[in-house]
PDB file of N, CA and C in Angstrom:
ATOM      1  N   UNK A   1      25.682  -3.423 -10.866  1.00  0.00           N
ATOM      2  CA  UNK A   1      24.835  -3.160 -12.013  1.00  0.00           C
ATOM      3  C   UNK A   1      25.665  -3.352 -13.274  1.00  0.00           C
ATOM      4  N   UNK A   2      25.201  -4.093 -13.977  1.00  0.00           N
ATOM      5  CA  UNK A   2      25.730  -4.206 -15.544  1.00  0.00           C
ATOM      6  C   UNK A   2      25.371  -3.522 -16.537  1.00  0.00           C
ATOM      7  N   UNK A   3      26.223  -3.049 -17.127  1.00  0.00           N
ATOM      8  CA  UNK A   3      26.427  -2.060 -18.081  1.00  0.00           C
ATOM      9  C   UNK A   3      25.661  -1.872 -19.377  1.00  0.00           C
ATOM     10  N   UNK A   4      24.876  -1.323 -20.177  1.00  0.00           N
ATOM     11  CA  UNK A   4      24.332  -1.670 -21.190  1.00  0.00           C
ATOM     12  C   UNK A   4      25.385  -2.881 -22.275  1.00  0.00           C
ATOM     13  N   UNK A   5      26.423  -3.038 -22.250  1.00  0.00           N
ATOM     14  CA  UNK A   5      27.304  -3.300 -23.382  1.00  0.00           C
ATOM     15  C   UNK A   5      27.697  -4.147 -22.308  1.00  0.00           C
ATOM     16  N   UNK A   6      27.724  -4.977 -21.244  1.00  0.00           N
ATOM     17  CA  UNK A   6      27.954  -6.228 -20.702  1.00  0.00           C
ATOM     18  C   UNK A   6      27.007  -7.217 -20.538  1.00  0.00           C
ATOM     19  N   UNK A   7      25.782  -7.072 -21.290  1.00  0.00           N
ATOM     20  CA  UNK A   7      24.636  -7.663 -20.642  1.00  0.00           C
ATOM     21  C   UNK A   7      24.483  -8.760 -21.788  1.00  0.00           C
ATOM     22  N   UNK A   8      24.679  -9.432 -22.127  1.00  0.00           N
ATOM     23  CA  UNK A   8      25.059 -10.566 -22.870  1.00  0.00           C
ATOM     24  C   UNK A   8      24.023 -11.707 -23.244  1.00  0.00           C
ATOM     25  N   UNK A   9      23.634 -11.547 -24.553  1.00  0.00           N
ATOM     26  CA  UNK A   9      22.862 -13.088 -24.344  1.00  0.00           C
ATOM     27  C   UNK A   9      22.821 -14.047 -25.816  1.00  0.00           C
ATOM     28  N   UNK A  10      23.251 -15.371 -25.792  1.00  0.00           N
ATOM     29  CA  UNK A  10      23.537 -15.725 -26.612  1.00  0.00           C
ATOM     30  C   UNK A  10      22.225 -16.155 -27.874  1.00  0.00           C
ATOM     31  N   UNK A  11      22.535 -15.924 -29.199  1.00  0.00           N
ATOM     32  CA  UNK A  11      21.331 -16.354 -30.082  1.00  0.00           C
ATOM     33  C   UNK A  11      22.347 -17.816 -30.785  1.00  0.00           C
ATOM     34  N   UNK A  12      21.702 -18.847 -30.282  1.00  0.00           N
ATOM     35  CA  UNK A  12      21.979 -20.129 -31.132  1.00  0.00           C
ATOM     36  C   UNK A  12      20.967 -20.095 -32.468  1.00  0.00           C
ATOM     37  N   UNK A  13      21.511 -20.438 -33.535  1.00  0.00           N
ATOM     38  CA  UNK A  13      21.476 -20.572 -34.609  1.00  0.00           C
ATOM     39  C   UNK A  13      19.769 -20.826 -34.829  1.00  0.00           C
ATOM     40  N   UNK A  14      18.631 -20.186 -35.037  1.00  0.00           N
ATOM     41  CA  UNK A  14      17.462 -20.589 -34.994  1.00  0.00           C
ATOM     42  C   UNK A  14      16.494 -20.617 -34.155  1.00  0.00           C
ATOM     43  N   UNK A  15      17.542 -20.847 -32.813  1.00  0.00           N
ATOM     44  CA  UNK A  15      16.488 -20.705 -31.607  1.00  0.00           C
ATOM     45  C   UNK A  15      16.829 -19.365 -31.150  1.00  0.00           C
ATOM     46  N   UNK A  16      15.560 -19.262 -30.534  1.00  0.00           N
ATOM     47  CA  UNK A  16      15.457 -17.300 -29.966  1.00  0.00           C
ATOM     48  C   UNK A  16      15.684 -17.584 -28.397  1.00  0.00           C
ATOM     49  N   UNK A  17      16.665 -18.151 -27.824  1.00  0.00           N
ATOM     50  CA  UNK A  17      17.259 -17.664 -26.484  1.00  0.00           C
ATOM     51  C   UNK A  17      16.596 -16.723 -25.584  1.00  0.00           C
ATOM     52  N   UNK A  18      16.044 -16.890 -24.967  1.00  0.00           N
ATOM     53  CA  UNK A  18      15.651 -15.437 -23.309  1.00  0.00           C
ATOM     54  C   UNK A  18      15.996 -15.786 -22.036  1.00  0.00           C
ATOM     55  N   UNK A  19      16.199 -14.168 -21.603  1.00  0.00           N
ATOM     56  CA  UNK A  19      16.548 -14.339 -20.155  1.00  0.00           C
ATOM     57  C   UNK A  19      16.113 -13.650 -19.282  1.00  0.00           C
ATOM     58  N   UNK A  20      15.410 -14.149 -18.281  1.00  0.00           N
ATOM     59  CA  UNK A  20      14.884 -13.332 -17.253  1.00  0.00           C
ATOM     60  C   UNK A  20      15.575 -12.080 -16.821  1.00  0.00           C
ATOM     61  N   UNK A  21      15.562 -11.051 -16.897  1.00  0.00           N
ATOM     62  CA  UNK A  21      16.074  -9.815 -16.384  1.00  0.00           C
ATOM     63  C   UNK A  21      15.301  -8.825 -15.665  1.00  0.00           C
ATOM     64  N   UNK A  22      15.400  -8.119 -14.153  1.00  0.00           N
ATOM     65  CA  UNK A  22      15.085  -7.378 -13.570  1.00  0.00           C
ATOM     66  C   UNK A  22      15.466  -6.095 -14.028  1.00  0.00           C
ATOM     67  N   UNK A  23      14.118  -5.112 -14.100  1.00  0.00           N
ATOM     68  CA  UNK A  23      14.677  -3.799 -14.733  1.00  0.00           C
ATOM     69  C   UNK A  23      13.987  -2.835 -13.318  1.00  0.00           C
ATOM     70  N   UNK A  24      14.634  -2.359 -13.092  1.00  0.00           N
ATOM     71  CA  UNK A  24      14.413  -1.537 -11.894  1.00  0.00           C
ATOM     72  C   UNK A  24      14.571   0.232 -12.236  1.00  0.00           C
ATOM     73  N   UNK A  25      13.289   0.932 -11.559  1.00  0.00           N
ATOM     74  CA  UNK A  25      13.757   2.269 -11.519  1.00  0.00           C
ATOM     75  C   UNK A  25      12.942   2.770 -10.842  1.00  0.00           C
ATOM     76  N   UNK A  26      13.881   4.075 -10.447  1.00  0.00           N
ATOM     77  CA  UNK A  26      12.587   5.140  -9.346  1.00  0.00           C
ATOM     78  C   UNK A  26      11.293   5.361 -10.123  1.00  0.00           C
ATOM     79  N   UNK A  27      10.295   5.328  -9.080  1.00  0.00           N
ATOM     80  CA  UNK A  27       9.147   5.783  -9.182  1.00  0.00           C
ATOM     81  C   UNK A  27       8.877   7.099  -9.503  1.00  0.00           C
ATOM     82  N   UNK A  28       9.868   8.333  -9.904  1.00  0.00           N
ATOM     83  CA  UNK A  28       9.631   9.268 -10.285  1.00  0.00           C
ATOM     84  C   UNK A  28      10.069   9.180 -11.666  1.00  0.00           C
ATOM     85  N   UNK A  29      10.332   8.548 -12.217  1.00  0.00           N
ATOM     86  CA  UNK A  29      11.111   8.245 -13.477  1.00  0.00           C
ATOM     87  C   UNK A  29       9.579   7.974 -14.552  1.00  0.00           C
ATOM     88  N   UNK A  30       8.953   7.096 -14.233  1.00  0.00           N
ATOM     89  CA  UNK A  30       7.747   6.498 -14.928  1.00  0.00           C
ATOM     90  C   UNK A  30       7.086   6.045 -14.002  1.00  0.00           C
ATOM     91  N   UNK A  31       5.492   5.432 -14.124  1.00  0.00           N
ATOM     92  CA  UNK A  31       4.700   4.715 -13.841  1.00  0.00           C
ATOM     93  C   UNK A  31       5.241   3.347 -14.276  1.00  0.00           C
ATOM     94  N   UNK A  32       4.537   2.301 -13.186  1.00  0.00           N
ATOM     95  CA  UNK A  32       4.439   0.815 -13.212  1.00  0.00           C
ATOM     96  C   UNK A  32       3.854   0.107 -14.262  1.00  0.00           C
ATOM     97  N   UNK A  33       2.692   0.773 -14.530  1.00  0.00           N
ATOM     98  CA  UNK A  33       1.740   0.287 -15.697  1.00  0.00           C
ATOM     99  C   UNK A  33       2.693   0.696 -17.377  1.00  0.00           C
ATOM    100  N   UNK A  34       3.889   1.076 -17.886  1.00  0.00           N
ATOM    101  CA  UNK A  34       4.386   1.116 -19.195  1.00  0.00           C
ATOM    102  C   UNK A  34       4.559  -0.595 -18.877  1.00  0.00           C
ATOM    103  N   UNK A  35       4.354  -0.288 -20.937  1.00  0.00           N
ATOM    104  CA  UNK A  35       4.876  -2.009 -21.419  1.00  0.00           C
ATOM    105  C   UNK A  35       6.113  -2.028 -20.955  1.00  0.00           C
ATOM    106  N   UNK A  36       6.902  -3.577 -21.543  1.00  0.00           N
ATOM    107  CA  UNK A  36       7.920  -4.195 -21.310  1.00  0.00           C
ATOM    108  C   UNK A  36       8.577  -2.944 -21.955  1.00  0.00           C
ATOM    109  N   UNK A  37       8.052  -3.111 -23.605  1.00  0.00           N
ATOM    110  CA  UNK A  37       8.938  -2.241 -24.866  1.00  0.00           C
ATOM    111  C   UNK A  37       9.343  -1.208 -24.317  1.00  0.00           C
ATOM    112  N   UNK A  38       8.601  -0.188 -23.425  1.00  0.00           N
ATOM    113  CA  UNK A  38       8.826   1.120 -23.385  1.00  0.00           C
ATOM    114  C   UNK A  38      10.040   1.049 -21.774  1.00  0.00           C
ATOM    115  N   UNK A  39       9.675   0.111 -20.618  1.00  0.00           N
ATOM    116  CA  UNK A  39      10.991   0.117 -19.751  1.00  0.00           C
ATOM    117  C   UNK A  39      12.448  -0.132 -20.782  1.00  0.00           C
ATOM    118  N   UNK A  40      12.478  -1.539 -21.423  1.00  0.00           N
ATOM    119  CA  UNK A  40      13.614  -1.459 -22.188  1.00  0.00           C
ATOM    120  C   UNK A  40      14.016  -0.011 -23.189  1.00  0.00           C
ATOM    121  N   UNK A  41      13.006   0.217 -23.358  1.00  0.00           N
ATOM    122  CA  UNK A  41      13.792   1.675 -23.961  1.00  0.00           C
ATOM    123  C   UNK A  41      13.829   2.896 -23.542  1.00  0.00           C
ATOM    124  N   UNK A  42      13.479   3.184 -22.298  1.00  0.00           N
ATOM    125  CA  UNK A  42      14.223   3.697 -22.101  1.00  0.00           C
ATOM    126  C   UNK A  42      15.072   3.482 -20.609  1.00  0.00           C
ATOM    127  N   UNK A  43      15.697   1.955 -20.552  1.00  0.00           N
ATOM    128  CA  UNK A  43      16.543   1.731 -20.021  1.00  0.00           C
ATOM    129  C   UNK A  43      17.913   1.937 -20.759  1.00  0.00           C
ATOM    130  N   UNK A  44      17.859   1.963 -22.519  1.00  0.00           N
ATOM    131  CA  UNK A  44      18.306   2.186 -23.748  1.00  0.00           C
ATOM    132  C   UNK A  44      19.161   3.692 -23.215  1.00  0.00           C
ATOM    133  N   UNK A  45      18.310   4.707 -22.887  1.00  0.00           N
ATOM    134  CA  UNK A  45      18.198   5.748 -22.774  1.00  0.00           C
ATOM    135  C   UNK A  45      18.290   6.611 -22.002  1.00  0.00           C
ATOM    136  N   UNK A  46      18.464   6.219 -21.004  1.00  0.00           N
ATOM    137  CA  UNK A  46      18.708   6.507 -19.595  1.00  0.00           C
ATOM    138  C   UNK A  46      20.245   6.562 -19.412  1.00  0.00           C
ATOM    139  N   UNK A  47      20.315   7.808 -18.810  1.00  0.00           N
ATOM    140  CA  UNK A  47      19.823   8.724 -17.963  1.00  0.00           C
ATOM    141  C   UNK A  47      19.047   9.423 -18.663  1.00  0.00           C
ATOM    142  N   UNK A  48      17.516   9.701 -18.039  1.00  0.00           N
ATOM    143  CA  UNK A  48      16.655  10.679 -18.661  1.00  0.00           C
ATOM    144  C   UNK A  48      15.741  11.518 -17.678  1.00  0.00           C
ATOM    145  N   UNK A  49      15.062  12.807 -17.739  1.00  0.00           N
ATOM    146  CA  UNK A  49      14.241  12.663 -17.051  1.00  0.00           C
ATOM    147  C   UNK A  49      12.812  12.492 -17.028  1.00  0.00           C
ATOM    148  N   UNK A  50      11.661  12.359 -15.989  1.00  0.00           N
ATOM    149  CA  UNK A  50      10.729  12.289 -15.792  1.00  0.00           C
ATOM    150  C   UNK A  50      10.049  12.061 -16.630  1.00  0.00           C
ATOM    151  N   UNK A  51       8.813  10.970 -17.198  1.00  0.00           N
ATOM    152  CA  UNK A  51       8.331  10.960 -18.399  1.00  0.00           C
ATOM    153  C   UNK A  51       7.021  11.482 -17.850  1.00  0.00           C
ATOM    154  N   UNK A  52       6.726  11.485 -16.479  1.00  0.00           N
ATOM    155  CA  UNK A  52       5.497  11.493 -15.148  1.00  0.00           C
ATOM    156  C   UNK A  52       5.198  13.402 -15.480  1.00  0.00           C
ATOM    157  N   UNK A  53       6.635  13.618 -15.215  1.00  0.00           N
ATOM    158  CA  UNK A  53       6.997  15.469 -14.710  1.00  0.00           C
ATOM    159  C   UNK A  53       7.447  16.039 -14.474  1.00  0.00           C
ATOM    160  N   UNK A  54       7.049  16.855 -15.933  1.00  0.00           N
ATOM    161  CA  UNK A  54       7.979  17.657 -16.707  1.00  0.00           C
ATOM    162  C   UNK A  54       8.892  18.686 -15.897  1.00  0.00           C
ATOM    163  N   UNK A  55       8.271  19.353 -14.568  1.00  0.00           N
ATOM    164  CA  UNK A  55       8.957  19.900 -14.102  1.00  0.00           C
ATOM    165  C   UNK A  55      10.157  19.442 -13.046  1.00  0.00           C
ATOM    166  N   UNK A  56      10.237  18.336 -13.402  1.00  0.00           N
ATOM    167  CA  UNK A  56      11.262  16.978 -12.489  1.00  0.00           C
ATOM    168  C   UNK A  56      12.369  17.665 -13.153  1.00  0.00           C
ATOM    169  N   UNK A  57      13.477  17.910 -12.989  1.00  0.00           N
ATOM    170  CA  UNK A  57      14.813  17.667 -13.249  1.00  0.00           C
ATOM    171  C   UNK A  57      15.821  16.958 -13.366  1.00  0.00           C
ATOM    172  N   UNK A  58      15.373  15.933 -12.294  1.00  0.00           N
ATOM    173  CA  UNK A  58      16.045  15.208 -12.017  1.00  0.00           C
ATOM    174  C   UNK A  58      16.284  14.050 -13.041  1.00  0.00           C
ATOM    175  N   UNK A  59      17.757  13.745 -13.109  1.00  0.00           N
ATOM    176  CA  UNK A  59      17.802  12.613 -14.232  1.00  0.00           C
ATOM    177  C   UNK A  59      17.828  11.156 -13.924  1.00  0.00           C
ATOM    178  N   UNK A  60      17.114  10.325 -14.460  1.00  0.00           N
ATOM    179  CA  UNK A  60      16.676   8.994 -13.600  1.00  0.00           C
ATOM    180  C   UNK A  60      17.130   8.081 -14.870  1.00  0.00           C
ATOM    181  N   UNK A  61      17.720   7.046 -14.067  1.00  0.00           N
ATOM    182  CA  UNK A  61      18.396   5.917 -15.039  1.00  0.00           C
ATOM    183  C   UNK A  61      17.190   4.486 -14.409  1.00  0.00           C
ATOM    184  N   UNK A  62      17.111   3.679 -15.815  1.00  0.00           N
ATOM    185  CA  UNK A  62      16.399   1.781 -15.358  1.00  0.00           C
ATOM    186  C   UNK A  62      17.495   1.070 -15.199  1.00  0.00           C
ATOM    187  N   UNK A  63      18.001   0.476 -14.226  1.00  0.00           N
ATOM    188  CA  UNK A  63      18.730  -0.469 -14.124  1.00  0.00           C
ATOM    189  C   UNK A  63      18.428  -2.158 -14.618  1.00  0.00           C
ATOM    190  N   UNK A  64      19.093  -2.772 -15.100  1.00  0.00           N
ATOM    191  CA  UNK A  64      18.968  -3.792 -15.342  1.00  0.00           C
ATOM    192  C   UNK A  64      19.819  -5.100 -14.683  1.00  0.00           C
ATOM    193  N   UNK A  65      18.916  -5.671 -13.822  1.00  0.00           N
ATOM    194  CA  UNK A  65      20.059  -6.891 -12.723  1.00  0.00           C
ATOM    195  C   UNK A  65      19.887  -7.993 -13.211  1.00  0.00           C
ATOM    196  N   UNK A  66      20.672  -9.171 -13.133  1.00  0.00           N
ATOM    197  CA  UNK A  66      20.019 -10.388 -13.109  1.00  0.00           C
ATOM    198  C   UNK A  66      18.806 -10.635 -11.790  1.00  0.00           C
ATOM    199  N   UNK A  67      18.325 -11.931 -11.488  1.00  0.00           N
ATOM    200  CA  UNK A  67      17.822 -11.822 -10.521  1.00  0.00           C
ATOM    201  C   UNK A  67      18.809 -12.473  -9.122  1.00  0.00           C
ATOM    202  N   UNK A  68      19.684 -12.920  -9.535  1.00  0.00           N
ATOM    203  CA  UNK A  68      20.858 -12.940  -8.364  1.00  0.00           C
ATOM    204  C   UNK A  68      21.446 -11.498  -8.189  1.00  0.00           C
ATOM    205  N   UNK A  69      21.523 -10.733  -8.649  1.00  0.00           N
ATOM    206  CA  UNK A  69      21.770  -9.305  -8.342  1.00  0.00           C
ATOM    207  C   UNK A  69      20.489  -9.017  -7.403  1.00  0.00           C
ATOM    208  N   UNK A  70      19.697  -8.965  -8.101  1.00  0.00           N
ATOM    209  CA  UNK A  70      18.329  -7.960  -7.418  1.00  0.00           C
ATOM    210  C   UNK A  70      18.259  -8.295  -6.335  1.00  0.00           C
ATOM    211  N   UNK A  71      18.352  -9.913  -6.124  1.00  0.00           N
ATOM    212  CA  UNK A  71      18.077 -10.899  -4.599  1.00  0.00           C
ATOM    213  C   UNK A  71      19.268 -10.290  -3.370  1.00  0.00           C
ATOM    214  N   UNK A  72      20.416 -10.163  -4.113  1.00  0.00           N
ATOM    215  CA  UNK A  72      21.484  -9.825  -3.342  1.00  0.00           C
ATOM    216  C   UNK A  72      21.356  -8.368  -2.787  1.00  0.00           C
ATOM    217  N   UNK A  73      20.729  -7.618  -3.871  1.00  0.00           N
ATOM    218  CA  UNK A  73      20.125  -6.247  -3.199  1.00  0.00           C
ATOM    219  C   UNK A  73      19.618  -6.436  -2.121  1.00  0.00           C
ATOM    220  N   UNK A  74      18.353  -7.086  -2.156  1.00  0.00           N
ATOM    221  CA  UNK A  74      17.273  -6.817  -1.333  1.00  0.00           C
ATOM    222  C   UNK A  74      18.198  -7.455  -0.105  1.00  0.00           C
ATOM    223  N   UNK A  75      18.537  -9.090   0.010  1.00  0.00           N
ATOM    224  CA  UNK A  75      18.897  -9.306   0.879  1.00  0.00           C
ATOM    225  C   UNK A  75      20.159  -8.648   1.617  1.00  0.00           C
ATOM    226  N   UNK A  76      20.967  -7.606   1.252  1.00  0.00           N
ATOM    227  CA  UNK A  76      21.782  -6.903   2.075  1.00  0.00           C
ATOM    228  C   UNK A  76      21.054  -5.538   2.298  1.00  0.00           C
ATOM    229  N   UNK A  77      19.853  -5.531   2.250  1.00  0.00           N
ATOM    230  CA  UNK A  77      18.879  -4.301   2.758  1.00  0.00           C
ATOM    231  C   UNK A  77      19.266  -2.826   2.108  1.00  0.00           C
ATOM    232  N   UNK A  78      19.730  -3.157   0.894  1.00  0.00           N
ATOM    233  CA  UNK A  78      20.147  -1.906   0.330  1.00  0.00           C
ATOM    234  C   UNK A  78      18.804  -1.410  -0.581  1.00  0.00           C
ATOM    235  N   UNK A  79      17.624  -2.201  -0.787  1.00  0.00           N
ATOM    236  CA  UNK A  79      16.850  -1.623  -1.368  1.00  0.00           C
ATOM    237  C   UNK A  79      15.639  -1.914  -0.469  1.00  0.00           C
ATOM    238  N   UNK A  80      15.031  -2.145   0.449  1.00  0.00           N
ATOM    239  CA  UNK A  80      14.165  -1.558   1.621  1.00  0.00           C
ATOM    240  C   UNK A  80      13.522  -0.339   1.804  1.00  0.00           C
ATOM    241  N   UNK A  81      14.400   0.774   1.717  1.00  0.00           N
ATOM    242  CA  UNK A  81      13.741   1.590   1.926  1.00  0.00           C
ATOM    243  C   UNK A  81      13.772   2.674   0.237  1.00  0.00           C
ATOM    244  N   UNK A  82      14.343   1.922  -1.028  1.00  0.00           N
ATOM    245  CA  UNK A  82      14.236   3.013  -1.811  1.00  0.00           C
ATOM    246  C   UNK A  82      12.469   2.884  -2.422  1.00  0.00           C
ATOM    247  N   UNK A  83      12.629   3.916  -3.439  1.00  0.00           N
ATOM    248  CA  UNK A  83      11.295   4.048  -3.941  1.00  0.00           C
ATOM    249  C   UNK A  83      11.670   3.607  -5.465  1.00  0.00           C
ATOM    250  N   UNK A  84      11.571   2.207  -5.793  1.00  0.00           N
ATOM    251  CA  UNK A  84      11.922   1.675  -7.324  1.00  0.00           C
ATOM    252  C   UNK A  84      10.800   0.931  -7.507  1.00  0.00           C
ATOM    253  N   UNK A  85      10.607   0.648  -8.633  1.00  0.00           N
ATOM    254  CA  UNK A  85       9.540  -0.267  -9.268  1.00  0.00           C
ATOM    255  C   UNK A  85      10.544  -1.076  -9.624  1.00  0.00           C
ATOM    256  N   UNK A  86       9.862  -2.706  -9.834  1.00  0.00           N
ATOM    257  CA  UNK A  86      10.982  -3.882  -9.776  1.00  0.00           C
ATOM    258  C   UNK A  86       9.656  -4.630 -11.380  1.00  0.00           C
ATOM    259  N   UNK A  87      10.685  -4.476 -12.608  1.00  0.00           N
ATOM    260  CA  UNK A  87       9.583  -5.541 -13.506  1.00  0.00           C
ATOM    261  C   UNK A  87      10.595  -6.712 -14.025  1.00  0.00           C
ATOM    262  N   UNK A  88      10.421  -7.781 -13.781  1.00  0.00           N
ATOM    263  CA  UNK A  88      11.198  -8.691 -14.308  1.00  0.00           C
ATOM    264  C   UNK A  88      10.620  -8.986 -16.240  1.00  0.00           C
ATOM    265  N   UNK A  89      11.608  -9.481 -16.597  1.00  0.00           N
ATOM    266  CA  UNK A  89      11.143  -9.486 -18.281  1.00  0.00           C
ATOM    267  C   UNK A  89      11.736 -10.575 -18.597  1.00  0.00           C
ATOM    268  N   UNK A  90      11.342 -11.584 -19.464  1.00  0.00           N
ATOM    269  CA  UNK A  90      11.985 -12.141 -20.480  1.00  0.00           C
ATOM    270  C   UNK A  90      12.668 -11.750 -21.742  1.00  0.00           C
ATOM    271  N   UNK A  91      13.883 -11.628 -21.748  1.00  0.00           N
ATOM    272  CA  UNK A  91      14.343 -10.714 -23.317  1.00  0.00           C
ATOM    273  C   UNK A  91      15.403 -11.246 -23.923  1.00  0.00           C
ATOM    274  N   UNK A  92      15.066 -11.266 -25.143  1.00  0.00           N
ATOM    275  CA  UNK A  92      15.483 -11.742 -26.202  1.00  0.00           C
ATOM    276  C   UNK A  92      16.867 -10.764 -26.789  1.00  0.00           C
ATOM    277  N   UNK A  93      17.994 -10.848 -27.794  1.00  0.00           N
ATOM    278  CA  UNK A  93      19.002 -10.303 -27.846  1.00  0.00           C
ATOM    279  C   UNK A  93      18.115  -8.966 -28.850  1.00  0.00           C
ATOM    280  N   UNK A  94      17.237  -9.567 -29.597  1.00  0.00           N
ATOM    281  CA  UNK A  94      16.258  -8.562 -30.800  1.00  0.00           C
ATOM    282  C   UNK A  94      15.536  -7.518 -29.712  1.00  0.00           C
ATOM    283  N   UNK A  95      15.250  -7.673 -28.744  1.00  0.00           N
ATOM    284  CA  UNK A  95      14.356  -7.278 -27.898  1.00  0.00           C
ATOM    285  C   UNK A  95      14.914  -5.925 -27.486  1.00  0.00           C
ATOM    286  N   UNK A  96      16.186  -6.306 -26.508  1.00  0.00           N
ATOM    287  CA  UNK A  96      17.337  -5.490 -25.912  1.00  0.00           C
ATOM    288  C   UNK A  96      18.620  -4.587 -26.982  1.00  0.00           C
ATOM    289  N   UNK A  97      18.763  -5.935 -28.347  1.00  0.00           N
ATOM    290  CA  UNK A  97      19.555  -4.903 -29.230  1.00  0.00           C
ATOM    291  C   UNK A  97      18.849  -4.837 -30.571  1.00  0.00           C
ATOM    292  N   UNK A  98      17.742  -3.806 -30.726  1.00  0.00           N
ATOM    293  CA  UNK A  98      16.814  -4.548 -32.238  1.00  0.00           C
ATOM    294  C   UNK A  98      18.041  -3.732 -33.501  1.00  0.00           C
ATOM    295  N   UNK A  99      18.628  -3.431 -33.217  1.00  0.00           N
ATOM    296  CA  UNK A  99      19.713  -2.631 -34.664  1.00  0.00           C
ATOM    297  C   UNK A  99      20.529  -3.877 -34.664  1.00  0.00           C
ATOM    298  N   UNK A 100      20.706  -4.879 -34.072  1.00  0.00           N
ATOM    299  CA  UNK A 100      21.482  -5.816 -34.336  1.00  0.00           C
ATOM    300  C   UNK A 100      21.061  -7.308 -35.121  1.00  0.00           C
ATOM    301  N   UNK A 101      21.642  -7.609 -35.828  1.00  0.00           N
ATOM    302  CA  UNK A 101      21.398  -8.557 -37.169  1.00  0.00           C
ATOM    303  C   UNK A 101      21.780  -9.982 -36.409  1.00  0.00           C
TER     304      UNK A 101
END
């Protein structure tokens, strides 16, 4: 898993650059149905808990993979049996860092 501050994407001069990114998190964390905006933030934000319930404790982080990560998950059966929601996104550097110029 890559780090908020390794996740890299270049803006050429004019053109707005995107990159497919898998954002993954438990199903106790949020529902499937939030926008893009609201997984990226609080993938931002994470570790957090429950936005579902309130009496959750538990603190739940969104991961963010490429999709050669995610693939490599699945195919070494390390995610089979968890309980994650999988949303792939297109995102832009404004998208992922909007305080950045």
């Amino acid at each position: 898993m890559k780090s908020k501050e390794q996740i890299k994407i270049p803006d050429h001069t004019g053109k707005r650059e995107t990159r497919l990114l898998a954002f993954v998190w438990n199903c106790g964390f949020f529902s499937r149905d939030v926008s893009d905006e609201k997984i990226i933030e609080m993938w931002r934000k994470s570790p957090a808990r429950s936005l579902d319930d309130p009496e959750d404790e538990t603190f739940y982080d969104v991961e963010c993979l490429t999709p050669d990560e995610l693939a490599g998950r699945i195919n070494d059966e390390s995610f089979a049996h968890t309980e994650d929601y999988v949303r792939f996104i297109n995102v832009s550097p404004d998208l992922l860092y909007p305080d950045r110029k």
